[in-house]
Protein backbone atom coordinates (compact mmCIF):
# COMPACT_ATOMS: atom_id res chain seq x y z
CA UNK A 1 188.48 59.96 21.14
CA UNK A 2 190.96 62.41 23.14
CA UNK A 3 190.26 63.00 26.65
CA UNK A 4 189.06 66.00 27.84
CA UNK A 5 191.17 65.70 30.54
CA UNK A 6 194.41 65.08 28.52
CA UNK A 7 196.07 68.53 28.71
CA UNK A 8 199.83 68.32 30.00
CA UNK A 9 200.75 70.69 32.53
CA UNK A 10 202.09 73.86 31.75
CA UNK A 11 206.05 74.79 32.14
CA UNK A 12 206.50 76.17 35.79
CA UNK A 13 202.71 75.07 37.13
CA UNK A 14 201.27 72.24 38.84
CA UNK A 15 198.10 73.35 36.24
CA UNK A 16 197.12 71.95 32.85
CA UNK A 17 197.12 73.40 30.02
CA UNK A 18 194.85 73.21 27.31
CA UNK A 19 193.64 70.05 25.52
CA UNK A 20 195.58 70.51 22.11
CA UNK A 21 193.88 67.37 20.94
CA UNK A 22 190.54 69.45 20.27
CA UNK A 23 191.93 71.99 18.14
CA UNK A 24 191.73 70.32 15.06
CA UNK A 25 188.23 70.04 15.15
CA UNK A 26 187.87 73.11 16.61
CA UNK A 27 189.16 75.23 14.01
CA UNK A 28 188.41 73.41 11.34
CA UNK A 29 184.35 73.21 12.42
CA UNK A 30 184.76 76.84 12.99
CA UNK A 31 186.10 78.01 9.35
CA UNK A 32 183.63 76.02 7.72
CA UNK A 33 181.16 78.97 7.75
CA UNK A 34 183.64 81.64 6.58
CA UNK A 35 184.84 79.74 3.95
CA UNK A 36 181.67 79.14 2.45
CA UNK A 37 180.68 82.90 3.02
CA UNK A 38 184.18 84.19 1.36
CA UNK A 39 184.70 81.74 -1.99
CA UNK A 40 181.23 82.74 -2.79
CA UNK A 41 182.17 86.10 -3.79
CA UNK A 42 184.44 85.14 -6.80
CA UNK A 43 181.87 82.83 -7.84
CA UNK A 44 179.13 84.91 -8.23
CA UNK A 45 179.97 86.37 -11.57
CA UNK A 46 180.31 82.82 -13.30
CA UNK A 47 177.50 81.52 -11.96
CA UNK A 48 175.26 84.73 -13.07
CA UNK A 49 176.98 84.30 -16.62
CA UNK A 50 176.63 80.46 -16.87
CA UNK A 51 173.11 80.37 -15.36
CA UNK A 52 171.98 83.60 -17.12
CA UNK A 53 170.84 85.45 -13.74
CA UNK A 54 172.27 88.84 -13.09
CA UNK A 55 173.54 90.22 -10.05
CA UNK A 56 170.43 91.05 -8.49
CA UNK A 57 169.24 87.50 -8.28
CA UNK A 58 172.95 85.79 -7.50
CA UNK A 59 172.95 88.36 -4.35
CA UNK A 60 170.60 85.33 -3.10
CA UNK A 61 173.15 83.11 -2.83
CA UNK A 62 175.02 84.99 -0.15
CA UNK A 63 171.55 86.31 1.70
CA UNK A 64 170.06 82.06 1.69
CA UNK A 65 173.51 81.41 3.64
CA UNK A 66 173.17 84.14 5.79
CA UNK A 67 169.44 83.93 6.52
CA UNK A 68 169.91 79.88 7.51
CA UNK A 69 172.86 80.97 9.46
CA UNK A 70 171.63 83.99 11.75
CA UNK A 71 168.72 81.68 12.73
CA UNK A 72 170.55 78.63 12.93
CA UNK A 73 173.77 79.91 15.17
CA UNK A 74 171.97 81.03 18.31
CA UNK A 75 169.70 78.08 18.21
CA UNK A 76 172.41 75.34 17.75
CA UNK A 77 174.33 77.25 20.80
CA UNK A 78 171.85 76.80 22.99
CA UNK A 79 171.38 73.01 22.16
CA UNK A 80 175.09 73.10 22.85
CA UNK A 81 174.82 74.79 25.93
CA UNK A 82 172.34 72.01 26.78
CA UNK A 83 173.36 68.60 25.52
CA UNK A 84 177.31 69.39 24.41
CA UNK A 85 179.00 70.09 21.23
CA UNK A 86 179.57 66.23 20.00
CA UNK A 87 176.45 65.41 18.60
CA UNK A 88 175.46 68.74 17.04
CA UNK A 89 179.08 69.12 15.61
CA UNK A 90 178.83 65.75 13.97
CA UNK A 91 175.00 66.49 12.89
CA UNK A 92 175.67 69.80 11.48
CA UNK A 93 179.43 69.08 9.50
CA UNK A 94 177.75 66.05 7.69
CA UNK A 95 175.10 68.22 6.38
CA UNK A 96 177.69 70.47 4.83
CA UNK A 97 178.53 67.70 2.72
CA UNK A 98 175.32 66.78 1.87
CA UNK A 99 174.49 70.57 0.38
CA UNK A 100 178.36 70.29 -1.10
CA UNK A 101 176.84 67.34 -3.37
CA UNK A 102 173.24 69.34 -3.70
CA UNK A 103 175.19 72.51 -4.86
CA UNK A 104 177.74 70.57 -7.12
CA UNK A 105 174.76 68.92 -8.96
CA UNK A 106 172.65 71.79 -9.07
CA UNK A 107 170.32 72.18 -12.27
CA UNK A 108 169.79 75.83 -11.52
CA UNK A 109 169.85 78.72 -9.38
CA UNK A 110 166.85 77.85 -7.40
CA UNK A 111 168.49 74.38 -6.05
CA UNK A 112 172.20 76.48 -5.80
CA UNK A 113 169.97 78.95 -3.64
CA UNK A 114 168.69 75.28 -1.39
CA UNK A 115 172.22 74.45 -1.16
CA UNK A 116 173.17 77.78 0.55
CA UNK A 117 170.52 77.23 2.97
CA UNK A 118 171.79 74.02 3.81
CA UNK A 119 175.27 75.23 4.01
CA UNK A 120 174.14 77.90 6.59
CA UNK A 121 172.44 75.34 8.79
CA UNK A 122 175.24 72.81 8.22
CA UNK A 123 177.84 75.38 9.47
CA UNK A 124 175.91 77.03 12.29
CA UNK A 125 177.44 74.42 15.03
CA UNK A 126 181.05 74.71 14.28
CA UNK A 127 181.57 78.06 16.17
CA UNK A 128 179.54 77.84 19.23
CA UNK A 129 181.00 74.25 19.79
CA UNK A 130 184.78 75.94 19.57
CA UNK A 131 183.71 78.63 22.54
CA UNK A 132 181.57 75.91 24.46
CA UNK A 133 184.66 73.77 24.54
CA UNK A 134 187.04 76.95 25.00
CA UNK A 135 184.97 78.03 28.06
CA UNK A 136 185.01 74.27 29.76
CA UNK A 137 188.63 73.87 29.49
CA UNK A 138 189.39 77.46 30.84
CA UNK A 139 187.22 76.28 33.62
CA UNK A 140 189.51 72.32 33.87
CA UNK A 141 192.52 74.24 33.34
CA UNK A 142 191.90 77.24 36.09
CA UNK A 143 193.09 79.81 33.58
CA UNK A 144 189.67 82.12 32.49
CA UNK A 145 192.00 83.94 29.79
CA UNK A 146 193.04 81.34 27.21
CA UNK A 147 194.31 84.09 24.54
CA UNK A 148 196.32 81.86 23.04
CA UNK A 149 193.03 79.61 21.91
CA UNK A 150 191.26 82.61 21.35
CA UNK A 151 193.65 84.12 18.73
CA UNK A 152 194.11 80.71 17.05
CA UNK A 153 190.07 80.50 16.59
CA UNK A 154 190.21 84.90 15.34
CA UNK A 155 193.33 84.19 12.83
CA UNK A 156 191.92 80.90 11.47
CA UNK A 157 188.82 82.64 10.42
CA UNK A 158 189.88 85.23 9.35
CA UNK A 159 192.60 83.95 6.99
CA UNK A 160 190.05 81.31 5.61
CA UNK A 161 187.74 84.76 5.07
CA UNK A 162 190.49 86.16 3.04
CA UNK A 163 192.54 83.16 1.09
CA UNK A 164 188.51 82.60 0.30
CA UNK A 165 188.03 84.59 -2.86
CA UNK A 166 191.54 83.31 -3.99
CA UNK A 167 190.62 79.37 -3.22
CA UNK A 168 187.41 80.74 -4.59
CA UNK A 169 189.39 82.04 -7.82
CA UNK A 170 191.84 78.83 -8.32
CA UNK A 171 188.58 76.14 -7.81
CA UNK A 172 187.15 77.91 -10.90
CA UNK A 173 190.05 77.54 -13.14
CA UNK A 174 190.37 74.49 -12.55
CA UNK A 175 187.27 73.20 -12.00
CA UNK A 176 184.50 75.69 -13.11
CA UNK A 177 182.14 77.71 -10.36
CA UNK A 178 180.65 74.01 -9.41
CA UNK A 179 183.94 72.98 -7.95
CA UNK A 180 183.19 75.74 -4.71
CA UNK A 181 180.59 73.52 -3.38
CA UNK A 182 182.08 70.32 -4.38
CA UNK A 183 184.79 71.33 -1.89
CA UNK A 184 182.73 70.81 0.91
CA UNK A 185 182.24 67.48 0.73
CA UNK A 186 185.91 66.31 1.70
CA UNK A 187 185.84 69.08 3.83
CA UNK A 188 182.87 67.67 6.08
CA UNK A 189 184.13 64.36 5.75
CA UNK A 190 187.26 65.24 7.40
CA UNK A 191 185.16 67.47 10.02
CA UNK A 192 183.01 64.25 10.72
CA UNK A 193 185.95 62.31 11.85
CA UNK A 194 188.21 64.75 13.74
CA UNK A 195 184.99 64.80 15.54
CA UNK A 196 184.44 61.09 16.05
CA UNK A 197 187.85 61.08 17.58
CA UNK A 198 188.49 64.36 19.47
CA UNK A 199 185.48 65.77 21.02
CA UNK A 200 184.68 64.45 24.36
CA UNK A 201 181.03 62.61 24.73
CA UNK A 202 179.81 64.19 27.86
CA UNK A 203 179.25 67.71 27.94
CA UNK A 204 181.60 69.21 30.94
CA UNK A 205 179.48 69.42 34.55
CA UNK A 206 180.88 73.04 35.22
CA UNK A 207 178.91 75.86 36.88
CA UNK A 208 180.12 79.18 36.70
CA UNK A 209 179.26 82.41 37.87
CA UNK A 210 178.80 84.88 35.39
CA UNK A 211 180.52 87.89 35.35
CA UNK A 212 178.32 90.84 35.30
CA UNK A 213 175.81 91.53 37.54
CA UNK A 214 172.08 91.51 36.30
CA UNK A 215 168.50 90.36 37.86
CA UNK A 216 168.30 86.63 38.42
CA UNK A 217 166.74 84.76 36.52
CA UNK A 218 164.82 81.82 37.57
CA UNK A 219 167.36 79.15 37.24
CA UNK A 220 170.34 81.22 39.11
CA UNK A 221 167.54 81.77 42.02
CA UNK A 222 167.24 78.14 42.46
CA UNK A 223 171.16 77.92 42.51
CA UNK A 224 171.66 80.24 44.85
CA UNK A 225 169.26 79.38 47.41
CA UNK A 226 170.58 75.94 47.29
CA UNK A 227 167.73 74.11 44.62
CA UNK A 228 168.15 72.55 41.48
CA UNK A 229 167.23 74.20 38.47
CA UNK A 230 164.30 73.77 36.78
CA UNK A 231 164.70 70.65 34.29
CA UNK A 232 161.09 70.07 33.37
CA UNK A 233 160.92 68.35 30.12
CA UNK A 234 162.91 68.68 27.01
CA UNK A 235 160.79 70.77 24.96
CA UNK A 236 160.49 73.40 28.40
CA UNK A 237 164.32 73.24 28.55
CA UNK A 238 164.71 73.89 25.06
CA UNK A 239 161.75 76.78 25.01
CA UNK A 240 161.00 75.43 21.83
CA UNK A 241 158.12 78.25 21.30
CA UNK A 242 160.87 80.83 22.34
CA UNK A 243 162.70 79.30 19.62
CA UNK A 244 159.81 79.76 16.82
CA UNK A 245 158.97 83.44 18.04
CA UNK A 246 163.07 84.24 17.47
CA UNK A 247 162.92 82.93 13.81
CA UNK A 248 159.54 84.17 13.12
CA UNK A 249 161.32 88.02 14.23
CA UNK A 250 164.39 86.86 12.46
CA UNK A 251 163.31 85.52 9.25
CA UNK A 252 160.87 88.64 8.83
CA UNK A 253 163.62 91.16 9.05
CA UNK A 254 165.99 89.87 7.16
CA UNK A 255 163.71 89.32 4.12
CA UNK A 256 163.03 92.85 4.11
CA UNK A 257 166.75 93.57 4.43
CA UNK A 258 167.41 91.70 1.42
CA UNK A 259 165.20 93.89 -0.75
CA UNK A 260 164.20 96.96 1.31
CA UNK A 261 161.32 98.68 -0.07
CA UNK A 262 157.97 100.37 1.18
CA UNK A 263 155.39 97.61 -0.36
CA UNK A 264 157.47 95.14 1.54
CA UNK A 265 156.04 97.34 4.77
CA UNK A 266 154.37 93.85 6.55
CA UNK A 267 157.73 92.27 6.36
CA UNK A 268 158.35 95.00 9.43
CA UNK A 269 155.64 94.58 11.26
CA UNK A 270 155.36 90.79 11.50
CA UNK A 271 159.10 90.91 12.39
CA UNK A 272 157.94 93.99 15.62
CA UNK A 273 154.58 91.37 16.14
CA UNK A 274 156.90 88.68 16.67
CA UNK A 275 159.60 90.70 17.90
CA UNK A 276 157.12 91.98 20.87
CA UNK A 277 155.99 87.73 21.46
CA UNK A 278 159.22 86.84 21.71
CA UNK A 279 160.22 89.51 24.21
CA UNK A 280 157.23 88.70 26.62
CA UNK A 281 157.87 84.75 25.82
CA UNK A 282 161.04 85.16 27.15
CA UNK A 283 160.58 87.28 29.91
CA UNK A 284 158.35 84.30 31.67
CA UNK A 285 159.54 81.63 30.65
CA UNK A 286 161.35 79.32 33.43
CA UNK A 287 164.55 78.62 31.17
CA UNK A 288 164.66 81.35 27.91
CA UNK A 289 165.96 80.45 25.15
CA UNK A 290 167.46 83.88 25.27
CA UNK A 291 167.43 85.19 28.78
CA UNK A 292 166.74 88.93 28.09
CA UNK A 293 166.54 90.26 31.92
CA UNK A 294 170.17 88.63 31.77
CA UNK A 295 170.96 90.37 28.29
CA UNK A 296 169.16 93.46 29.32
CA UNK A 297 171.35 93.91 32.08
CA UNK A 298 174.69 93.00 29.88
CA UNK A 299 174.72 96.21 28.45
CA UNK A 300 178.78 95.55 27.75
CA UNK A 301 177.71 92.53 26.16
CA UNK A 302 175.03 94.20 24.25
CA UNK A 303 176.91 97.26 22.71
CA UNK A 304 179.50 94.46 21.38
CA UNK A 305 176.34 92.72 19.25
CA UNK A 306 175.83 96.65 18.02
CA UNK A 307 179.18 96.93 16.81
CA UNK A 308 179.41 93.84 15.45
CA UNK A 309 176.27 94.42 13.28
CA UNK A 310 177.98 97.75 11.67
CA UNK A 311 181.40 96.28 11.31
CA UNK A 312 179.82 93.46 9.12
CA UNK A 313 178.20 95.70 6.84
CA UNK A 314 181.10 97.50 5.95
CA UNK A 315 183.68 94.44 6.00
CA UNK A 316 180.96 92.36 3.76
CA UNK A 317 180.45 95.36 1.44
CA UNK A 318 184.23 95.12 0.74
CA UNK A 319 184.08 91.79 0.36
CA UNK A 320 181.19 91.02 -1.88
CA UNK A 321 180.77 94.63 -3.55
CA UNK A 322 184.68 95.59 -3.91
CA UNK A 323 185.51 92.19 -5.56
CA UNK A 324 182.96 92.01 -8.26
CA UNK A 325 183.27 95.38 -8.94
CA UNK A 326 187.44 93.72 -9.32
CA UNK A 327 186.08 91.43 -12.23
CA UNK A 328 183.05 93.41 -13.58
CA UNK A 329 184.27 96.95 -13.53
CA UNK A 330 188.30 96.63 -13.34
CA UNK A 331 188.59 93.89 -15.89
CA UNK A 332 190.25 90.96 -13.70
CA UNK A 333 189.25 87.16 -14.12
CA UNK A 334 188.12 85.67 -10.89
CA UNK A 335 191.58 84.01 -10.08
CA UNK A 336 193.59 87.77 -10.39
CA UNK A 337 190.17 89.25 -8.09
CA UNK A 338 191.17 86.45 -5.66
CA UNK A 339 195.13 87.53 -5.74
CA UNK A 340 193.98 90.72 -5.10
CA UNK A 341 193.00 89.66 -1.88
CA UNK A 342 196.33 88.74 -0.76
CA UNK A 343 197.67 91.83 0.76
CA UNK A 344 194.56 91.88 2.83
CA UNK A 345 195.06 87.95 3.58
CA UNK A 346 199.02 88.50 4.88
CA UNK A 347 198.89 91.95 6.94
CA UNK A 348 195.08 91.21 7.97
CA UNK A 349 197.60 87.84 9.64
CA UNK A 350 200.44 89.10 11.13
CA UNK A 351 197.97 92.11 13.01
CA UNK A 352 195.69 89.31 14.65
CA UNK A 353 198.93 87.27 15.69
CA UNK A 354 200.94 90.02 17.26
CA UNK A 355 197.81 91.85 18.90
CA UNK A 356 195.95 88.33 19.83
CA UNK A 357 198.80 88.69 22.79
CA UNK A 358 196.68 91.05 24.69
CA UNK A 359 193.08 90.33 25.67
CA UNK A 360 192.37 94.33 25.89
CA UNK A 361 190.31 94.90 23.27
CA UNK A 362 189.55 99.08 23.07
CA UNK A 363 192.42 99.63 21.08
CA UNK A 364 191.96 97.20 18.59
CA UNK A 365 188.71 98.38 18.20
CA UNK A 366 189.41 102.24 17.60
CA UNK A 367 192.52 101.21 15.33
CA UNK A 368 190.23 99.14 13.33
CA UNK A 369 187.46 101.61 13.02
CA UNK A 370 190.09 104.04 11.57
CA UNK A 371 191.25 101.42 9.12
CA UNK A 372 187.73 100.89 7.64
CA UNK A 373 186.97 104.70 7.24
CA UNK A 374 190.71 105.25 5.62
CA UNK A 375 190.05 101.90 3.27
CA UNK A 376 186.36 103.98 2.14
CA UNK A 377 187.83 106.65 1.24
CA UNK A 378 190.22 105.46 -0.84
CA UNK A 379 187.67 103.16 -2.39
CA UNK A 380 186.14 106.38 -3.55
CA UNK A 381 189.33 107.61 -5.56
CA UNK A 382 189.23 104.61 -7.65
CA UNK A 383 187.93 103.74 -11.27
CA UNK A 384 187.97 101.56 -14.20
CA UNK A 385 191.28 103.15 -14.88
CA UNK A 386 192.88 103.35 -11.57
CA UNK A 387 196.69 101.21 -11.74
CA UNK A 388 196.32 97.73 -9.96
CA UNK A 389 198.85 99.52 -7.04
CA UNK A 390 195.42 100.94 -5.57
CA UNK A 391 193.17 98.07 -5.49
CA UNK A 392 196.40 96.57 -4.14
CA UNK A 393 196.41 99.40 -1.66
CA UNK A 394 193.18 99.15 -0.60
CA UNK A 395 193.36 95.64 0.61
CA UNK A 396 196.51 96.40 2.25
CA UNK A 397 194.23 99.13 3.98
CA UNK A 398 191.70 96.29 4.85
CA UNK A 399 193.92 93.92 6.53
CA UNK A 400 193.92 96.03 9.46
CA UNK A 401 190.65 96.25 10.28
CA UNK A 402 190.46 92.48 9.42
CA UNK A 403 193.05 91.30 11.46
CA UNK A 404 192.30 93.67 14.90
CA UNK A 405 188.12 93.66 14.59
CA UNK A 406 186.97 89.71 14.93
CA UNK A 407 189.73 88.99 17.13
CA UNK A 408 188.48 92.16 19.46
CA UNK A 409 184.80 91.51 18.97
CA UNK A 410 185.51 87.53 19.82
CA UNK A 411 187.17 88.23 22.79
CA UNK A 412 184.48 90.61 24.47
CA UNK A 413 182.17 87.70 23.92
CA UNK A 414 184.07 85.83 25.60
CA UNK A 415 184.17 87.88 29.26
CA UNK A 416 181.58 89.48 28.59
CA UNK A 417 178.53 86.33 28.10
CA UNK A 418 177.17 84.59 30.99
CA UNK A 419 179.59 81.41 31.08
CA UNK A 420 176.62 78.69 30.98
CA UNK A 421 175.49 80.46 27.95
CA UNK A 422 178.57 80.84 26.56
CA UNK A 423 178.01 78.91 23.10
CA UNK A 424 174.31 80.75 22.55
CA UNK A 425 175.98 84.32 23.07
CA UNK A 426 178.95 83.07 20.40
CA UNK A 427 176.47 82.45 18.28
CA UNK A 428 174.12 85.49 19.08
CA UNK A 429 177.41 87.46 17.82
CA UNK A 430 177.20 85.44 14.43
CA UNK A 431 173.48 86.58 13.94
CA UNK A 432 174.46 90.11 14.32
CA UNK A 433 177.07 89.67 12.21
CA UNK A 434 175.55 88.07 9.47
CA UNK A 435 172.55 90.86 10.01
CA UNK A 436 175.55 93.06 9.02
CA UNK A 437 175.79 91.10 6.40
CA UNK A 438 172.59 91.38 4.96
CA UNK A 439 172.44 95.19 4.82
CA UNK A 440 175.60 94.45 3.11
CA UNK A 441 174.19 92.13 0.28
CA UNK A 442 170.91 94.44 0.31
CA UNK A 443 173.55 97.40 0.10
CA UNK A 444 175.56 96.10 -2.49
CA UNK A 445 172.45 94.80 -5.03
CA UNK A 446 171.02 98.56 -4.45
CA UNK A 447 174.50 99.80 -5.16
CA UNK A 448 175.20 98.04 -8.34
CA UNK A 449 171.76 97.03 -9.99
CA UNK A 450 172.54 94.62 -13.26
CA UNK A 451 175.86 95.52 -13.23
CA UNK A 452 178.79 96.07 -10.87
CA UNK A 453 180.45 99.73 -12.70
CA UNK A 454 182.72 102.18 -10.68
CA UNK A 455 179.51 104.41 -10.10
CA UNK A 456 177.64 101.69 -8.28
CA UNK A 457 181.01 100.82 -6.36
CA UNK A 458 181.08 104.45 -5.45
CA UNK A 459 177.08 104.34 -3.53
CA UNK A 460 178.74 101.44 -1.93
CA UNK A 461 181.62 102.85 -0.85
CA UNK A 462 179.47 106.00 1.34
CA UNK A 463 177.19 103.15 2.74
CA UNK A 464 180.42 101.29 4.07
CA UNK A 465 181.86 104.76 4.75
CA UNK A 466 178.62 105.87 7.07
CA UNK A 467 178.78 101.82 8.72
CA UNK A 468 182.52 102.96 9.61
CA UNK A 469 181.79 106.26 11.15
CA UNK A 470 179.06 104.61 13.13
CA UNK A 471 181.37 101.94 14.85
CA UNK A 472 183.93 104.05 15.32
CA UNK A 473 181.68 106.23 17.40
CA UNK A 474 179.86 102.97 19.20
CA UNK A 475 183.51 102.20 20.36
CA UNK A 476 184.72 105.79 20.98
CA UNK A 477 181.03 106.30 24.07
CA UNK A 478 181.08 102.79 25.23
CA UNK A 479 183.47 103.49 28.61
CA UNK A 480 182.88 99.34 29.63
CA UNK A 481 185.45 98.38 27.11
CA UNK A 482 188.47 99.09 29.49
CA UNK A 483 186.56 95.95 31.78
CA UNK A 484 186.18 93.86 29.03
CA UNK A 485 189.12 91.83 29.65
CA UNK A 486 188.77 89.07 32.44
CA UNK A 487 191.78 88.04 34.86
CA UNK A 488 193.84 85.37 34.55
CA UNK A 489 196.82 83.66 33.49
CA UNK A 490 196.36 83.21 29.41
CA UNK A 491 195.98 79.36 28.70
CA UNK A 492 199.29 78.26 26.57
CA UNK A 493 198.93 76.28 23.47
């Protein structure tokens, strides 16, 4: 196991720097997710034809992951911000293998639909362990800006959410569509151990002060005044029925995203029922599970969730919609959709490297607003005809906002969350995301129907091109970006 306190000084500083011993763990834990939400997409079109389920029903495949995940992420965070990331990294990465050998075995869709949910559970820790354990050695090292570790975390996700469809693409030739979740198994294995030997066992005795100002909550009263917060037992520490009202809300909503329609009506209220429980759960409780008179008074911290939400749907719309419509209405075999990708893979790269130098994050933001809305509209111009130099184009386009927008959204996050809740509000960002996500599947299904032609690719293409519009003018009002970034000498790797 690597100590936590193993960093070497940095050049020129009596300080240390970060603990390069956890990265390994840390990025691979954290790609887990995106790789299982990206080699999906090639997939989807042999499994449909092999299992004799058209696109309609497949689309549950990506909404089982997401569901598991936007209700798993938040809660796993807080048990990190709790106990540590150890134990739930190792619990949750040896469940991935278990649904890698559930979804390699699978009889039918029904079980492949289980093994998504269990992949969305089994990947929910991996990301809010990487920002716990980014936050505690910012706090060892002295240095509350560690871009470096924050750019490695943005470009390792999102080149693992664009080589996706291609890994996706080359499993299938070689192996058929079962060989996408057999991959998981040596991946989780591998997770497992870099675990057993990297992460530390105790989680890190820190206490920060956060960095906005809001109303105090119970358990920063008792700090300031010189108490001890309120420990209680674990179930009160936990807020266990906070916990159940927040997936009750969750679970309501996002089955109703997945197939919006007016008999579905109850879906929306039991998700404003539980919604309006939660809130007043929360609002007494002596330790939240999600401390909304903190979050209410984050409203910098809040707009980012918003943004997030619309940024998925239109980057998930490309993703899912854009490459079946590659195989179903262009003409190209899962491995060529999945080289299609690559232009998106190398620029989407480079841009998160080169900008991942500066924590300010406005300017990413606009730039990659502008890149979505320019990538819709030339989605619009294409058709079954179209030369391959425009679907080339169009990932080209993509890269941009690929590249600039998680790096910029992970970084607000990061100044922006209380610090002692820094793994919850990580994975708070996920849920949104994967929200996005939803409308995205639920957007893409509508779009396309039993069959993924240029006219459904064209609905798609204004739903993604409305999303894009809508961030762009979330980022263009919000005047807190410009204090987004915190202060502080940028942790080296």
């Amino acid at each position: 196991m690597t100590d936590a306190k193993a960093g070497c000084p940095e050049a020129g500083t009596d300080k240390p720097g970060f603990d390069r011993g956890l990265l390994p763990p840390m990025l691979l834990g954290s790609v887990l997710n995106p790789i299982n939400s990206t080699i999906i997409a090639v997939a989807l079109v042999p499994i449909g034809r092999a299992l004799g389920a058209p696109a309609s029903q497949t689309a549950w495949l990506v909404s089982a992951l997401y569901l598991a995940t936007s209700l798993g992420q938040p809660v796993v965070g807080r048990l990190i911000d709790v106990f540590g990331p150890r134990r739930l990294f190792l619990l949750s990465t040896g469940l991935v293998g278990v649904a890698g050998v559930v979804g390699a075995l699978a009889p039918g869709l029904g079980v492949l639909i289980g093994a998504r949910v269990l992949l969305g559970f089994g990947t929910c820790a991996g990301y809010p362990a990487a920002m716990a354990l980014v936050r505690s050695e910012a706090e060892r090292t002295g240095r509350d800006s560690p871009g470096g570790v924050l750019t490695a975390l943005a470009v390792a996700n999102q080149t693992v959410a664009v080589v996706g469809p291609l890994l996706g693409g080359l499993l299938i030739a070689v192996g058929g569509w079962r060989a996408t979740f057999a991959l998981n198994v040596p991946l989780a294995v591998a997770a497992v151990l870099l675990g057993l030997l990297r992460l530390p066992r105790a989680k890190p005795e820190a206490k920060p002060t956060a960095r906005f100002t809001a109303r105090p909550t119970a358990q920063s009263t008792a700090q300031s005044t010189g108490g001890s917060p309120p420990r209680g037992s674990l179930a009160a520490r936990l807020d266990l029925p906070g916990m159940g009202l927040f997936a009750a809300m969750l679970v309501s909503l996002l089955l109703f995203l997945m197939n919006p329609h007016l008999r579905d009506w109850y879906l929306l209220a039991l998700a404003a029922a539980a919604g309006a429980a939660f809130a007043a759960r929360e609002l007494r409780a002596a330790t939240p599970f999600i401390d909304l008179r903190v979050l209410g008074g984050n409203v910098p911290l809040l707009a980012t969730y918003g943004r997030a939400l619309v940024a998925y749907v239109v980057s998930y719309s490309f993703l899912y919609g854009f490459t079946q419509w590659t195989e179903e209405g262009f003409g190209l075999t899962p491995f060529h959709a999945g080289l299609a990708q690559i232009p998106m893979f190398l620029l989407a790269t480079g841009v998160s490297i080169v900008s991942g130098r500066s924590t300010s994050v406005r300017g990413k933001l606009l730039l990659g607003a502008v890149g979505q809305i320019t990538a819709c509209l030339v989605i619009l111009l294409l058709g079954g005809d179209s030369p391959l130099w425009m679907l080339l184009l169009v990932a080209l386009i993509f890269g941009v906002p690929q590249g600039l927008n998680n790096l910029a959204l992970q970084n607000s996050v990061y100044f922006q969350a209380d610090p002692e809740r820094t793994a919850s509000s990580a994975g708070l960002l996920r849920t949104f995301a994967y929200i996005g996500s939803m409308v995205a599947s639920a957007a893409t299904a509508a779009s396309f129907g039993q069959h993924a032609d240029t006219g459904g690719l064209h609905r798609l293409a204004w739903v993604m091109l409305g999303a894009g519009l809508l961030y762009l003018l979330l980022t263009l009002f919000d005047r807190t970006l410009g204090r987004t970034a915190g202060t502080g000498t940028r942790a080296s790797l």
